[in-house]
N, C-alpha and C. Protein backbone atom coordinates (compact mmCIF):
# COMPACT_ATOMS: atom_id res chain seq x y z
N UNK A 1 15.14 -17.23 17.29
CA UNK A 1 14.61 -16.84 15.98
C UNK A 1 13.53 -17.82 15.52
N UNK A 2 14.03 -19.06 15.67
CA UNK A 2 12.85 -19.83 15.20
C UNK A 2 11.02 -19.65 15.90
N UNK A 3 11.41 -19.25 17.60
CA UNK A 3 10.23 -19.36 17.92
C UNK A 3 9.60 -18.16 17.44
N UNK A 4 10.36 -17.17 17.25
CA UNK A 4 9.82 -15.85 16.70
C UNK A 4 8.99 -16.08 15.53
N UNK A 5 9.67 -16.87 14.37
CA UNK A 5 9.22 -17.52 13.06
C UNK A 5 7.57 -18.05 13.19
N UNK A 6 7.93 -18.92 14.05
CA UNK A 6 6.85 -20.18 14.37
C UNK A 6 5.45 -19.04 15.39
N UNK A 7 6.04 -18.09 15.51
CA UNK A 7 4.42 -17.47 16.53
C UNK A 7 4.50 -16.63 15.26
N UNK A 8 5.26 -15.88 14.79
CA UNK A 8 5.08 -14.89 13.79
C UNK A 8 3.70 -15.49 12.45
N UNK A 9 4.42 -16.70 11.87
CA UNK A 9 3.59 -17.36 11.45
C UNK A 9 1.85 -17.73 11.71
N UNK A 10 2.11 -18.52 12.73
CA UNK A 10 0.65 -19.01 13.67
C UNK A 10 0.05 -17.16 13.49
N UNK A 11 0.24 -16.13 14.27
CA UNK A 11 -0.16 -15.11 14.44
C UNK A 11 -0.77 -14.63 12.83
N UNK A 12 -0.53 -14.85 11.95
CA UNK A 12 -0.54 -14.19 10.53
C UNK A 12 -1.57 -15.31 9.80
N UNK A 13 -1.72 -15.78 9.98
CA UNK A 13 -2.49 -17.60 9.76
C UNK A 13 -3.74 -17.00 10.48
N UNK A 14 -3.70 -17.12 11.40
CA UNK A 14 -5.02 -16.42 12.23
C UNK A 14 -5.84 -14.95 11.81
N UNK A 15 -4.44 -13.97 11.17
CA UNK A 15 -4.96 -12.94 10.69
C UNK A 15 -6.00 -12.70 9.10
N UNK A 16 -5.18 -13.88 8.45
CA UNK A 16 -5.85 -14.51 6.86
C UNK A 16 -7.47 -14.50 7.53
N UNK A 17 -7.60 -15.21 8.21
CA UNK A 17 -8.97 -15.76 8.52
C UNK A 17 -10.24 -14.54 8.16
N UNK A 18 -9.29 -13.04 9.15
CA UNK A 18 -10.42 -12.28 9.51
C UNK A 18 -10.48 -11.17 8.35
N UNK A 19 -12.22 -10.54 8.71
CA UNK A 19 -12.47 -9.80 7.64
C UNK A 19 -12.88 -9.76 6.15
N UNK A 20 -13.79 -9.29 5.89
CA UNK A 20 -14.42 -9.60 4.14
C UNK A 20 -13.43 -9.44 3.17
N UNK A 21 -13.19 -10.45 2.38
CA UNK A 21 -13.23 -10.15 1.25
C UNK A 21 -13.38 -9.14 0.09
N UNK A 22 -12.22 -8.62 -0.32
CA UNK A 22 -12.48 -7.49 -1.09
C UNK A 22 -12.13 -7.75 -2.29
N UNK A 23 -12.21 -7.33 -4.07
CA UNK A 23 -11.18 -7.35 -4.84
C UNK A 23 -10.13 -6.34 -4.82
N UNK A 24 -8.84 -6.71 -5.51
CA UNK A 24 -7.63 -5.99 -5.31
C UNK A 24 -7.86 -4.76 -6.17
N UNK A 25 -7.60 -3.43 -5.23
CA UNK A 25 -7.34 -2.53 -6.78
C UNK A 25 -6.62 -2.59 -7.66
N UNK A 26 -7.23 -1.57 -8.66
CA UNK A 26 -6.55 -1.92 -9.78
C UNK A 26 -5.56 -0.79 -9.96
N UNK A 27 -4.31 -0.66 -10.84
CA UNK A 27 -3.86 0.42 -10.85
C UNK A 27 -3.31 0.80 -12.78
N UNK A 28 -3.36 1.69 -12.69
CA UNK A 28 -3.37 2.16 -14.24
C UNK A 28 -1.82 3.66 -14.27
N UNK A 29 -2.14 3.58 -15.77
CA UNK A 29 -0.76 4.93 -16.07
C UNK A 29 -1.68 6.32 -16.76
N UNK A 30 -1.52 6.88 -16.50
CA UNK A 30 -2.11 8.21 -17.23
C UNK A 30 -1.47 8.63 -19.22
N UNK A 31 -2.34 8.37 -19.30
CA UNK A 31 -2.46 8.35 -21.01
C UNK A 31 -2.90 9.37 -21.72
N UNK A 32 -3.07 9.88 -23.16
CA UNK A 32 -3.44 10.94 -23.71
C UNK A 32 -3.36 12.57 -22.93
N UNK A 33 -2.57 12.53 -22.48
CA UNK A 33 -1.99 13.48 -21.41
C UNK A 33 -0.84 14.79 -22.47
N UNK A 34 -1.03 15.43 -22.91
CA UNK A 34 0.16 16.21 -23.69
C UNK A 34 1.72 16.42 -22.75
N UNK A 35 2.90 16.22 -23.00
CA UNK A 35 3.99 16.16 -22.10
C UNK A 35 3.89 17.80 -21.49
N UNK A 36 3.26 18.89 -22.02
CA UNK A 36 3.15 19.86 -21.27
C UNK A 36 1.85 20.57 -20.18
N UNK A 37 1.39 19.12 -20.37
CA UNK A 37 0.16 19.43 -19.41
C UNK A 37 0.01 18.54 -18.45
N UNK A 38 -1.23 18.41 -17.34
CA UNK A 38 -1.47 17.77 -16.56
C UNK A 38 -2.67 17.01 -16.49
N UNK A 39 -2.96 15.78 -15.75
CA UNK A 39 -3.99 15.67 -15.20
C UNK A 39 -4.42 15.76 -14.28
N UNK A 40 -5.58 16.22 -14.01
CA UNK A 40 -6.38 17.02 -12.54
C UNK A 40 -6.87 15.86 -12.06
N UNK A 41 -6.58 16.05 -10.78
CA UNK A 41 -7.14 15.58 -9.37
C UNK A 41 -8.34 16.58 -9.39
N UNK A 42 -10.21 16.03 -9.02
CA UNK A 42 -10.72 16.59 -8.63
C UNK A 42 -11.35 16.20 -7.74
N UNK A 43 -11.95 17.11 -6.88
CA UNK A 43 -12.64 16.55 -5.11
C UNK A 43 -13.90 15.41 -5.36
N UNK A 44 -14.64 16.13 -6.58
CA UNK A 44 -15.13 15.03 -6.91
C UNK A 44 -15.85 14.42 -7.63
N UNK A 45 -16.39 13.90 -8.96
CA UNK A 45 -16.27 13.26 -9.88
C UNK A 45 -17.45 14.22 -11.05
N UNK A 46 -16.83 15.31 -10.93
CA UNK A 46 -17.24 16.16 -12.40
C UNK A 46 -15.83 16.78 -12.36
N UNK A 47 -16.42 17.33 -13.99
CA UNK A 47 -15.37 18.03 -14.63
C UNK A 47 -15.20 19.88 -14.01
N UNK A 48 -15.75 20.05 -12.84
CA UNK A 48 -16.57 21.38 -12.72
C UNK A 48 -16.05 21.45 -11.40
N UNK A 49 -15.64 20.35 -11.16
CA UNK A 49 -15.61 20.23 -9.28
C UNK A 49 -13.99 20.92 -8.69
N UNK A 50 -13.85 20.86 -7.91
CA UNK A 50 -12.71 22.15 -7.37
C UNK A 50 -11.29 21.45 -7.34
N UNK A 51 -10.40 21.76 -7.73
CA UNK A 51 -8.97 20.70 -8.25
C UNK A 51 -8.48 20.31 -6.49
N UNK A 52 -7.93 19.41 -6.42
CA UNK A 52 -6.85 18.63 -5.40
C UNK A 52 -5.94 18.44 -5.45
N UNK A 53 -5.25 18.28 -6.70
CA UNK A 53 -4.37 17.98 -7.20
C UNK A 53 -3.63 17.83 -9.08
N UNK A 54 -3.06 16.90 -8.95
CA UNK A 54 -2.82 16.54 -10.70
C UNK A 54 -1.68 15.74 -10.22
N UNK A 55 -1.84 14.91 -11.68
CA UNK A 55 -1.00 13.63 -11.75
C UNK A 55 -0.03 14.02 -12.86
N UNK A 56 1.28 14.00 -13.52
CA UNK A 56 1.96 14.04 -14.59
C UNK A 56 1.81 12.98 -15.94
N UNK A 57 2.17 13.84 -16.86
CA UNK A 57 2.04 12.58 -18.06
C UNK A 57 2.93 11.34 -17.83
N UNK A 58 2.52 10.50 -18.26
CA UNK A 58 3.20 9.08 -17.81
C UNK A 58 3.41 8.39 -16.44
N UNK A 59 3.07 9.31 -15.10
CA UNK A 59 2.59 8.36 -14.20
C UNK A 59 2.01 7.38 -14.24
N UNK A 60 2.91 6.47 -13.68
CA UNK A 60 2.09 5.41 -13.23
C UNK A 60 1.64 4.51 -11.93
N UNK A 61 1.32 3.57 -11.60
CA UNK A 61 1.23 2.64 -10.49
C UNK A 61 -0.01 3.51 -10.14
N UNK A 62 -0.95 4.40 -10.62
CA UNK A 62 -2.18 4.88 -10.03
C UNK A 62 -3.13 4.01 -9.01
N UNK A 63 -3.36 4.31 -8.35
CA UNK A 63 -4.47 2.85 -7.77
C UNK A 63 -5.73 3.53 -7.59
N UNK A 64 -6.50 2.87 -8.38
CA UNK A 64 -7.87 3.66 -8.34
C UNK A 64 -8.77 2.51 -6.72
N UNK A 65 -9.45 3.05 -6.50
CA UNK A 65 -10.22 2.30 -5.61
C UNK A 65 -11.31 2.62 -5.25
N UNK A 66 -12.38 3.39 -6.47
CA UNK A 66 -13.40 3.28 -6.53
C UNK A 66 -14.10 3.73 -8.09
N UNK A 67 -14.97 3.96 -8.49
CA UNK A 67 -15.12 4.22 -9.98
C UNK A 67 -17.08 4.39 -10.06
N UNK A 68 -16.99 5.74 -10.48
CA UNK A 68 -18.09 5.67 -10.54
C UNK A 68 -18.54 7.11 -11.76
N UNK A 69 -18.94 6.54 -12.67
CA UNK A 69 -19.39 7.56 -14.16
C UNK A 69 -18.67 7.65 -14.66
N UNK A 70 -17.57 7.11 -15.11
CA UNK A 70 -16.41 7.28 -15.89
C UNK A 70 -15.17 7.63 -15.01
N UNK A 71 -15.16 8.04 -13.91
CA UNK A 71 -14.38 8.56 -12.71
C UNK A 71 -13.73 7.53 -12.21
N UNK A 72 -12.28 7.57 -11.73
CA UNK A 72 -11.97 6.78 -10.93
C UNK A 72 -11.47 7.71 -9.69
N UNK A 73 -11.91 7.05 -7.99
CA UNK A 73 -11.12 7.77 -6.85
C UNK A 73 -9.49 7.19 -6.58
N UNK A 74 -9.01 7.90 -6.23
CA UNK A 74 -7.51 8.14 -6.24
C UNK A 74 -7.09 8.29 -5.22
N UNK A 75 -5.74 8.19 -4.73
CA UNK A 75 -5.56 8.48 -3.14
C UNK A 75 -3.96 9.33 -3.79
N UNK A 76 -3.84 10.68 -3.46
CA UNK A 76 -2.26 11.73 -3.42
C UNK A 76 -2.16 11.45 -2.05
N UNK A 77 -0.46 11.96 -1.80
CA UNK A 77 0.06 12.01 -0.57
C UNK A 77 -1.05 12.53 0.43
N UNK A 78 -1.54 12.06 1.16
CA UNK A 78 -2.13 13.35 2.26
C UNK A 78 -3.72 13.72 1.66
N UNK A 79 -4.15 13.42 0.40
CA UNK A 79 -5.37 13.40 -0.35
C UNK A 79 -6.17 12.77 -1.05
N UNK A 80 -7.43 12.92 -1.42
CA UNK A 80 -7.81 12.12 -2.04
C UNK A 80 -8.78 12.83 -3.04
N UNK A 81 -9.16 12.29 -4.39
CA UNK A 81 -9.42 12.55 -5.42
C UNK A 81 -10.33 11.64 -6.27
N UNK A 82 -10.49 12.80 -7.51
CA UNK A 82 -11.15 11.97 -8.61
C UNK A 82 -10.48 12.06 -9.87
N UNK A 83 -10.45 11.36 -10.77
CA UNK A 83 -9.58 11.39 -12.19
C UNK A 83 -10.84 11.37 -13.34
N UNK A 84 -10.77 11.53 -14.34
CA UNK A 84 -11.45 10.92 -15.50
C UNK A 84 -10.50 9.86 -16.14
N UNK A 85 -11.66 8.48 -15.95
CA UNK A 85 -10.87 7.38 -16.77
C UNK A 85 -10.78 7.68 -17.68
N UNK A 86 -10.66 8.72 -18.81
CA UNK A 86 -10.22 8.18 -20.41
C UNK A 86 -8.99 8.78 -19.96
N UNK A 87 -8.39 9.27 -19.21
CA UNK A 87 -7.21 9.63 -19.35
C UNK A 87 -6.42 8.25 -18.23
N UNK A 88 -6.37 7.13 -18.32
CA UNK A 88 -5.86 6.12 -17.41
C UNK A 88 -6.34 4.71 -18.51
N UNK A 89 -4.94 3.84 -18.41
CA UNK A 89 -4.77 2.85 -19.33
C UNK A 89 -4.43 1.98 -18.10
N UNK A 90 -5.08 0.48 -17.71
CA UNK A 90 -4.61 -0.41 -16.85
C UNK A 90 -3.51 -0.99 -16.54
N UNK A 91 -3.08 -0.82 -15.43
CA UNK A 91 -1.37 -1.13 -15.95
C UNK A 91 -1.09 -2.60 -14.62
N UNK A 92 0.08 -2.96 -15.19
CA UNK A 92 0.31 -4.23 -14.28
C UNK A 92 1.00 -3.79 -13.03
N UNK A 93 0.26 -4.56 -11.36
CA UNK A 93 1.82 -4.70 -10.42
C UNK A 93 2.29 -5.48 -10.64
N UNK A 94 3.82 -5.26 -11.10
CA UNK A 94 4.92 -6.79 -11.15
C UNK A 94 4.63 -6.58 -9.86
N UNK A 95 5.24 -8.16 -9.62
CA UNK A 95 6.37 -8.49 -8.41
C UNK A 95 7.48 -8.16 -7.92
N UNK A 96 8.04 -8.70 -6.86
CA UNK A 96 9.30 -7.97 -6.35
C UNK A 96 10.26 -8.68 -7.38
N UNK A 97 11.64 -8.59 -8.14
CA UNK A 97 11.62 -9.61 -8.47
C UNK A 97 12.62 -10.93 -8.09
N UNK A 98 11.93 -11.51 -8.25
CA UNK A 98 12.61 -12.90 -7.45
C UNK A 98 11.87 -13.74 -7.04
N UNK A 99 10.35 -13.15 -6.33
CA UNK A 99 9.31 -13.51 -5.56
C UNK A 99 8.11 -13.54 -6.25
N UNK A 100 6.98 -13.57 -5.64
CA UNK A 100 5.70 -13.82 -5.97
C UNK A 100 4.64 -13.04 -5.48
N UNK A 101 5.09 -11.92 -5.22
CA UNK A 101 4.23 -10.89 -4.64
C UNK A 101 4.76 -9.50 -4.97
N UNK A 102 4.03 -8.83 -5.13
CA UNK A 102 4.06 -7.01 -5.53
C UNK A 102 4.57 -6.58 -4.33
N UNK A 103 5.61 -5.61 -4.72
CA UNK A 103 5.93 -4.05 -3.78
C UNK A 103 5.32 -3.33 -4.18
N UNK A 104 5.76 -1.88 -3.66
CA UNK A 104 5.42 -0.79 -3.72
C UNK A 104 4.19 -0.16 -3.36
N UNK A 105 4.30 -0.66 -1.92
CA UNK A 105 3.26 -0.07 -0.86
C UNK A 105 3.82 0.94 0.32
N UNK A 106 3.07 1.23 0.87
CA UNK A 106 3.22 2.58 1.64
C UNK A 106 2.49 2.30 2.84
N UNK A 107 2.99 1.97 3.81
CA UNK A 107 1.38 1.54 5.26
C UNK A 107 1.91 2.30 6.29
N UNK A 108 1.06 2.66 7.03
CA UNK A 108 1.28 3.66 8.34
C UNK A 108 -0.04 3.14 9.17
N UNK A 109 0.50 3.24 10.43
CA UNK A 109 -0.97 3.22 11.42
C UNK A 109 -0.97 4.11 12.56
N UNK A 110 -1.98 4.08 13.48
CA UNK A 110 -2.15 5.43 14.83
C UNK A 110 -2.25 4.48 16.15
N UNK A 111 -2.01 4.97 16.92
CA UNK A 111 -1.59 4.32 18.37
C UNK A 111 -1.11 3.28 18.77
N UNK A 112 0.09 3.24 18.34
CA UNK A 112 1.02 4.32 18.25
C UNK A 112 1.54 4.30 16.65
N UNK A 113 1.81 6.02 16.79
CA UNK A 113 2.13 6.03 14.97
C UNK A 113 3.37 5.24 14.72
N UNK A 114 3.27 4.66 13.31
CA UNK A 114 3.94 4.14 12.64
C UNK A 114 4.24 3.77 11.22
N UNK A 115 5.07 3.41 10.41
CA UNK A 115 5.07 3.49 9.19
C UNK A 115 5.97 2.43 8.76
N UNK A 116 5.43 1.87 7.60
CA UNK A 116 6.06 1.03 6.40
C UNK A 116 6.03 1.26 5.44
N UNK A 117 7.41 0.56 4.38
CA UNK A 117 7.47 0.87 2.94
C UNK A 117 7.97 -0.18 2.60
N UNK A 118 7.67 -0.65 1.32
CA UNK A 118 7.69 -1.74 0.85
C UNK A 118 8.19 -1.33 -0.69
N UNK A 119 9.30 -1.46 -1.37
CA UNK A 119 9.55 -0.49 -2.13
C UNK A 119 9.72 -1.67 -3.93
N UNK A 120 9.41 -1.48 -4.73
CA UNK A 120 9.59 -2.46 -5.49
C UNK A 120 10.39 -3.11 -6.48
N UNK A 121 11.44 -3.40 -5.78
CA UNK A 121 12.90 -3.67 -6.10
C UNK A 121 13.14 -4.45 -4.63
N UNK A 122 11.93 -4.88 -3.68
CA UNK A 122 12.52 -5.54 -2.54
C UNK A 122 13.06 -4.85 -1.12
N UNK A 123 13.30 -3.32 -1.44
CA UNK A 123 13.81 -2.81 -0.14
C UNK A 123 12.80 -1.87 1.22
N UNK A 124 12.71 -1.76 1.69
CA UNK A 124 12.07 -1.36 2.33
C UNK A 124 12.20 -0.65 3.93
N UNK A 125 11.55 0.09 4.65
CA UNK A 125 12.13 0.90 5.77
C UNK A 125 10.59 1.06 6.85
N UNK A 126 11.18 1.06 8.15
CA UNK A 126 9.90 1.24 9.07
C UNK A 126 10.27 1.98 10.15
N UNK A 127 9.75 2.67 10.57
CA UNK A 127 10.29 3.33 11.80
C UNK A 127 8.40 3.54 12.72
N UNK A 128 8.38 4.11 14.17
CA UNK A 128 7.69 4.03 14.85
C UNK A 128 7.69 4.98 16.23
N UNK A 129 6.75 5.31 17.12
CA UNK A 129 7.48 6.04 17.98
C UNK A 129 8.20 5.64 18.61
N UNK A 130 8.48 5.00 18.94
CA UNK A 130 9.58 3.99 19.86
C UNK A 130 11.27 4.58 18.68
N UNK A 131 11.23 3.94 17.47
CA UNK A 131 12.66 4.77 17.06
C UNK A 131 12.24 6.56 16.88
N UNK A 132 11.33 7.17 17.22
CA UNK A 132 11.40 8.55 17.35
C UNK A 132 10.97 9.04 16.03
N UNK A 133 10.51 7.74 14.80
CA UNK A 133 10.71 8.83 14.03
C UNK A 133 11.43 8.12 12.74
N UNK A 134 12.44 7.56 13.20
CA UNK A 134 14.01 7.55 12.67
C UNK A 134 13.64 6.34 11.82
N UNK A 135 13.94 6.05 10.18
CA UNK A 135 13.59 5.27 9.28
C UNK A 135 14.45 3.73 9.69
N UNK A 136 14.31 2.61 9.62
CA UNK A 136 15.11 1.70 9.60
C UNK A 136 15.08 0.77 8.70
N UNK A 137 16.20 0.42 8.00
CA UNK A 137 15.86 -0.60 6.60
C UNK A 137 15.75 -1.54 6.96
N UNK A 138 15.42 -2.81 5.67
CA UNK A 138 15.21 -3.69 5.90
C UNK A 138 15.29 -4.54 4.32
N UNK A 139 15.37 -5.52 4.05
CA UNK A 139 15.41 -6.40 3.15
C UNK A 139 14.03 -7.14 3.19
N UNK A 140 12.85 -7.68 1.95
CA UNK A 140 12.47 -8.30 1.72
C UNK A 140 12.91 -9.91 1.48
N UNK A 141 12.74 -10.73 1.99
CA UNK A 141 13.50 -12.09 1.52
C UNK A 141 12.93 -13.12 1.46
N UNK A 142 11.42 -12.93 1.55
CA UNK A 142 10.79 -13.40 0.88
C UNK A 142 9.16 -13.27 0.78
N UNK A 143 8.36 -12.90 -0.43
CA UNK A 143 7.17 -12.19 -0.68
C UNK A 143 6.37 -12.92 -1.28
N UNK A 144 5.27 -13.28 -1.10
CA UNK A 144 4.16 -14.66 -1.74
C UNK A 144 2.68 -14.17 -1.50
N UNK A 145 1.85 -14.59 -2.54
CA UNK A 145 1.00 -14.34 -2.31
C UNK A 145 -0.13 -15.84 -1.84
N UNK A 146 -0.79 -15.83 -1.61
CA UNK A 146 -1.73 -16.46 -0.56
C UNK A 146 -2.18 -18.00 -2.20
N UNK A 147 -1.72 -19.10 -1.89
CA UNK A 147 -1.69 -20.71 -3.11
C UNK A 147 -2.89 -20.15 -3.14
N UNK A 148 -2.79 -20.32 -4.91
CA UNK A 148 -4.26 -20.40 -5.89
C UNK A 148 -5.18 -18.97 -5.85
N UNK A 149 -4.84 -17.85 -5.26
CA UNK A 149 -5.57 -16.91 -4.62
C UNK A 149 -4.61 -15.39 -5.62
N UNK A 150 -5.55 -14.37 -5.85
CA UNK A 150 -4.67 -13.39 -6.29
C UNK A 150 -4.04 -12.04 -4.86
N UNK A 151 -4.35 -12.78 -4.38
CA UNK A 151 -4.48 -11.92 -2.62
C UNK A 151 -4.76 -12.54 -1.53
N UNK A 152 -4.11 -12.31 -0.51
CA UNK A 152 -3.31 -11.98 0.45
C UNK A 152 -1.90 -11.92 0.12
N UNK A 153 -0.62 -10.83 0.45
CA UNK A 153 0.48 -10.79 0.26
C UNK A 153 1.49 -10.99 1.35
N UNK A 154 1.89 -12.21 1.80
CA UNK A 154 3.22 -11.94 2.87
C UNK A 154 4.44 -12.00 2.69
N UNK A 155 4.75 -10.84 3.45
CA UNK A 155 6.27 -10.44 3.02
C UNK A 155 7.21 -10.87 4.33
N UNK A 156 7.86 -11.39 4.35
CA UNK A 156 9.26 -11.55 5.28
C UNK A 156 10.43 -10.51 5.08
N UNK A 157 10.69 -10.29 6.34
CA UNK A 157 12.07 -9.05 5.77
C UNK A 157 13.06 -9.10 7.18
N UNK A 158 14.30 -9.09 6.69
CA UNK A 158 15.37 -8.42 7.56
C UNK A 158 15.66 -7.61 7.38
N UNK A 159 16.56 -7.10 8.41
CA UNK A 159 17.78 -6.25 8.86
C UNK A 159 17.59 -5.07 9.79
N UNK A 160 17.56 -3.85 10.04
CA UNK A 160 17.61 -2.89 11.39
C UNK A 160 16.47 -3.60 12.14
N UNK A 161 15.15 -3.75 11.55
CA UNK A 161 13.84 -4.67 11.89
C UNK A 161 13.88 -6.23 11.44
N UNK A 162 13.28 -6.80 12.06
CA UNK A 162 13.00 -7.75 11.19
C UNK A 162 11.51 -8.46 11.36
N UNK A 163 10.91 -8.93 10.83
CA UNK A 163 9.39 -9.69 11.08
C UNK A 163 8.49 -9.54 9.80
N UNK A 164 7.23 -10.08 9.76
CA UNK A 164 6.33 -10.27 8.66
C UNK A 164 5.68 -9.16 8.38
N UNK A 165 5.06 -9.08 7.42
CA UNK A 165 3.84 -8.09 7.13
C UNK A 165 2.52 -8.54 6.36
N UNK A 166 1.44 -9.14 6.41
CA UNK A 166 0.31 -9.65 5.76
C UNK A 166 -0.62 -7.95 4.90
N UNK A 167 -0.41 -7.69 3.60
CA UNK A 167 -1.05 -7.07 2.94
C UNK A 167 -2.51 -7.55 2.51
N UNK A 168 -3.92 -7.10 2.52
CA UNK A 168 -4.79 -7.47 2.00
C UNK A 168 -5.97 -6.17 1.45
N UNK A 169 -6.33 -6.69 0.41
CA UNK A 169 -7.33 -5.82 -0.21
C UNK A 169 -8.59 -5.19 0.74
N UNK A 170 -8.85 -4.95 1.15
CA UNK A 170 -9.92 -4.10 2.39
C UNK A 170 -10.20 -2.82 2.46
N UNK A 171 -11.08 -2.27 2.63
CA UNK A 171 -11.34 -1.37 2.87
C UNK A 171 -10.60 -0.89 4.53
N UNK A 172 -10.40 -0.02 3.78
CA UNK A 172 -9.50 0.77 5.74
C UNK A 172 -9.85 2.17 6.05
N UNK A 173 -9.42 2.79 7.23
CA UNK A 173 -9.44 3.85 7.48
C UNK A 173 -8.20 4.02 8.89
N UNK A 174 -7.87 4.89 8.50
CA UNK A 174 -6.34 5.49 9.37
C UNK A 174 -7.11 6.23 10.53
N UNK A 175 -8.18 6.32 10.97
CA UNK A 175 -8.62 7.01 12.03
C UNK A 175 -8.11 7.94 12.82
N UNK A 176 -7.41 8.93 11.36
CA UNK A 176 -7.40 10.18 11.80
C UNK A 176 -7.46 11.47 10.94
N UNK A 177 -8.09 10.83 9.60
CA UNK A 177 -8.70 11.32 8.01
C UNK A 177 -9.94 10.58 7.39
N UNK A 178 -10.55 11.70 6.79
CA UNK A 178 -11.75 11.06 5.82
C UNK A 178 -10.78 9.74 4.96
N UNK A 179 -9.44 9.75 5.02
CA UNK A 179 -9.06 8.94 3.79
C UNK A 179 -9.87 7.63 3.79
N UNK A 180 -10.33 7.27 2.73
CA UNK A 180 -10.55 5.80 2.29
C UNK A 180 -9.43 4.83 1.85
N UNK A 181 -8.54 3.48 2.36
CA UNK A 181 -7.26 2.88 1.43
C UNK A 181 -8.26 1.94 1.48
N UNK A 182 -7.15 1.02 0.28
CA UNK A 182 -8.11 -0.08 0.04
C UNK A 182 -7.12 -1.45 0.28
N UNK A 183 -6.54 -1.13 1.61
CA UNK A 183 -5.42 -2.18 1.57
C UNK A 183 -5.25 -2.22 3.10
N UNK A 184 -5.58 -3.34 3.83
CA UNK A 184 -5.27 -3.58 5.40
C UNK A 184 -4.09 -3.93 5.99
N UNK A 185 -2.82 -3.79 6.56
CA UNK A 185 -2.48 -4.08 6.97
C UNK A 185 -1.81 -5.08 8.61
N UNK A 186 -1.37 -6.03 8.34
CA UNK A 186 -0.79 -6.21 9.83
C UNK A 186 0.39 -6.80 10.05
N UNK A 187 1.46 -6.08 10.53
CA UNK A 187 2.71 -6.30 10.74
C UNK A 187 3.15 -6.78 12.41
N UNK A 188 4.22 -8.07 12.11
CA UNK A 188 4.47 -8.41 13.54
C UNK A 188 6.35 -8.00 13.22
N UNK A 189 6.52 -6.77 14.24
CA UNK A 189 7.97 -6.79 13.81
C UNK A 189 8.87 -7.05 15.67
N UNK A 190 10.28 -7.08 15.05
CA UNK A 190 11.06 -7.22 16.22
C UNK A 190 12.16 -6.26 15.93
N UNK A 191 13.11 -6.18 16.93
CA UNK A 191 13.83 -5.29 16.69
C UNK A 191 14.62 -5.19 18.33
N UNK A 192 15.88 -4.33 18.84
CA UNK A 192 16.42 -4.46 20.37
C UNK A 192 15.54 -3.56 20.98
N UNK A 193 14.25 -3.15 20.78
CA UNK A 193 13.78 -2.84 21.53
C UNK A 193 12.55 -2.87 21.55
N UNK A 194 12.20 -4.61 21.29
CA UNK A 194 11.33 -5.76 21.85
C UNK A 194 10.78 -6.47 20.48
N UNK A 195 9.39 -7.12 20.62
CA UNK A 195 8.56 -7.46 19.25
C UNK A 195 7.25 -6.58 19.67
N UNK A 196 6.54 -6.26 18.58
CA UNK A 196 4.80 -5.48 18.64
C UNK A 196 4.30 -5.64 17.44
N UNK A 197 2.86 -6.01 17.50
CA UNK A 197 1.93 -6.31 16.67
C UNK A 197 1.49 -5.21 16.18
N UNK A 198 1.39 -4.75 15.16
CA UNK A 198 1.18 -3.30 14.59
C UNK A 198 -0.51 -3.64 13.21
N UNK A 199 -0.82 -2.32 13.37
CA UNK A 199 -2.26 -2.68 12.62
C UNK A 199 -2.49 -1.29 11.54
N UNK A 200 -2.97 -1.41 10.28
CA UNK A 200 -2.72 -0.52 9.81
C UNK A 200 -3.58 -0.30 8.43
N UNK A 201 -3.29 0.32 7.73
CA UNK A 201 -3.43 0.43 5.75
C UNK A 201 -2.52 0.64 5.15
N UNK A 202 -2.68 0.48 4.12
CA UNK A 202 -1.58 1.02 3.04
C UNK A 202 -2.44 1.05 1.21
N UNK A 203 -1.60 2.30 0.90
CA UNK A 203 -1.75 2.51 -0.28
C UNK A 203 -0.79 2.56 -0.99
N UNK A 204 -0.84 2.34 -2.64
CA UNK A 204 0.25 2.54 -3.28
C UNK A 204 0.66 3.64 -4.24
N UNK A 205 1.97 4.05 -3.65
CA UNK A 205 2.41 5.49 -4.13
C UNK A 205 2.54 5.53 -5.79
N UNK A 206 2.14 6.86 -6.03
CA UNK A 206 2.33 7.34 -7.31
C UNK A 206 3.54 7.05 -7.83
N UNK A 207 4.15 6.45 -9.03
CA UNK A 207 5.21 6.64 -9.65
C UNK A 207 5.42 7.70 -10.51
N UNK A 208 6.05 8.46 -10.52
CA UNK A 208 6.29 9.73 -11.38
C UNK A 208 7.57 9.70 -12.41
């Protein structure tokens, strides 16, 4: 375990290094919203443009990650969008709590597919093709963000998995959608059936 620790580390140290600099998105709650109506997702940043979606009154954890005329872009399950900012009030990511770094991320990557969740209360699940598919939990135990810095996020976690995950603000692409995230991932996990360096994005899910 320790040497696992000690390369896991070194490996993630090396990863800080690479890649520009981004700021963190921001994420907001949907406001002036009537409890019997919605707000529209549109493709793209008029009021005229063809719907994608909609967000509910009082959602929150929105993450905008781009903004342009009053518009902010948006990322739904599987889509992506435009909002009008007057309907979005800035809202805070806590932390996990206990720690020093935000949950409630969502990362997946391609060759080979895979997925993480980072849930914000600390718990979290990953699965890959290697488990088929099949979700496996895990515990956060300990989450920090990068001395003096509002970003880089590393998370430590046990249990079915266990190993690190380095979150950072970046521009990404899942290279296998137009999607735009604005969050890079790279996870070193282990597990009985071996350790692998995994590469990825993540965005953060809607709260409803």
């Amino acid at each position: 375990m320790r040497a696992y620790l000690a390369g896991a580390v070194t490996g993630l140290a090396v990863l800080m290094t690479a890649g520009p600099a981004q700021a963190q998105p921001a994420v907001y709650r949907v406001v002036n919203v009537d409890s019997h109506d919605v707000l529209n997702v549109r493709r793209t940043p008029s009021p005229t443009s063809a719907l994608v979606g909609s967000l509910p009154p009082g959602a929150s954890r929105i993450e905008v990650l781009e903004t342009r005329h009053g518009w902010g872009r948006v990322l739904l399950r599987g889509a992506e969008g435009w909002v009008s900012l007057a309907y979005l009030a800035e809202d805070a990511r806590p932390d996990i709590p206990g720690q020093s770094a935000p949950g409630g991320f969502a990362c997946a990557g391609t060759e080979p597919f895979w997925g993480l969740e980072i849930d914000t209360n600390g718990q979290g699940r990953f699965n890959d093709a290697i488990s088929m598919g099949e979700e496996r939990d895990f515990e956060v135990r300990d989450a920090r963000t990068a001395r003096g810095r509002m970003h880089p996020f590393v998370y430590r976690f046990e249990g079915e998995v266990t190993g690190f995950a380095l979150v950072s603000p970046q521009a990404c692409s899942d290279g296998m959608s137009d999607l735009g995230y604005g969050w890079h991932v790279s996870a070193d996990i282990e597990d009985g059936e071996g350790r692998r360096l995994l590469d990825g994005c993540c965005r953060t899910p809607v709260a409803e």
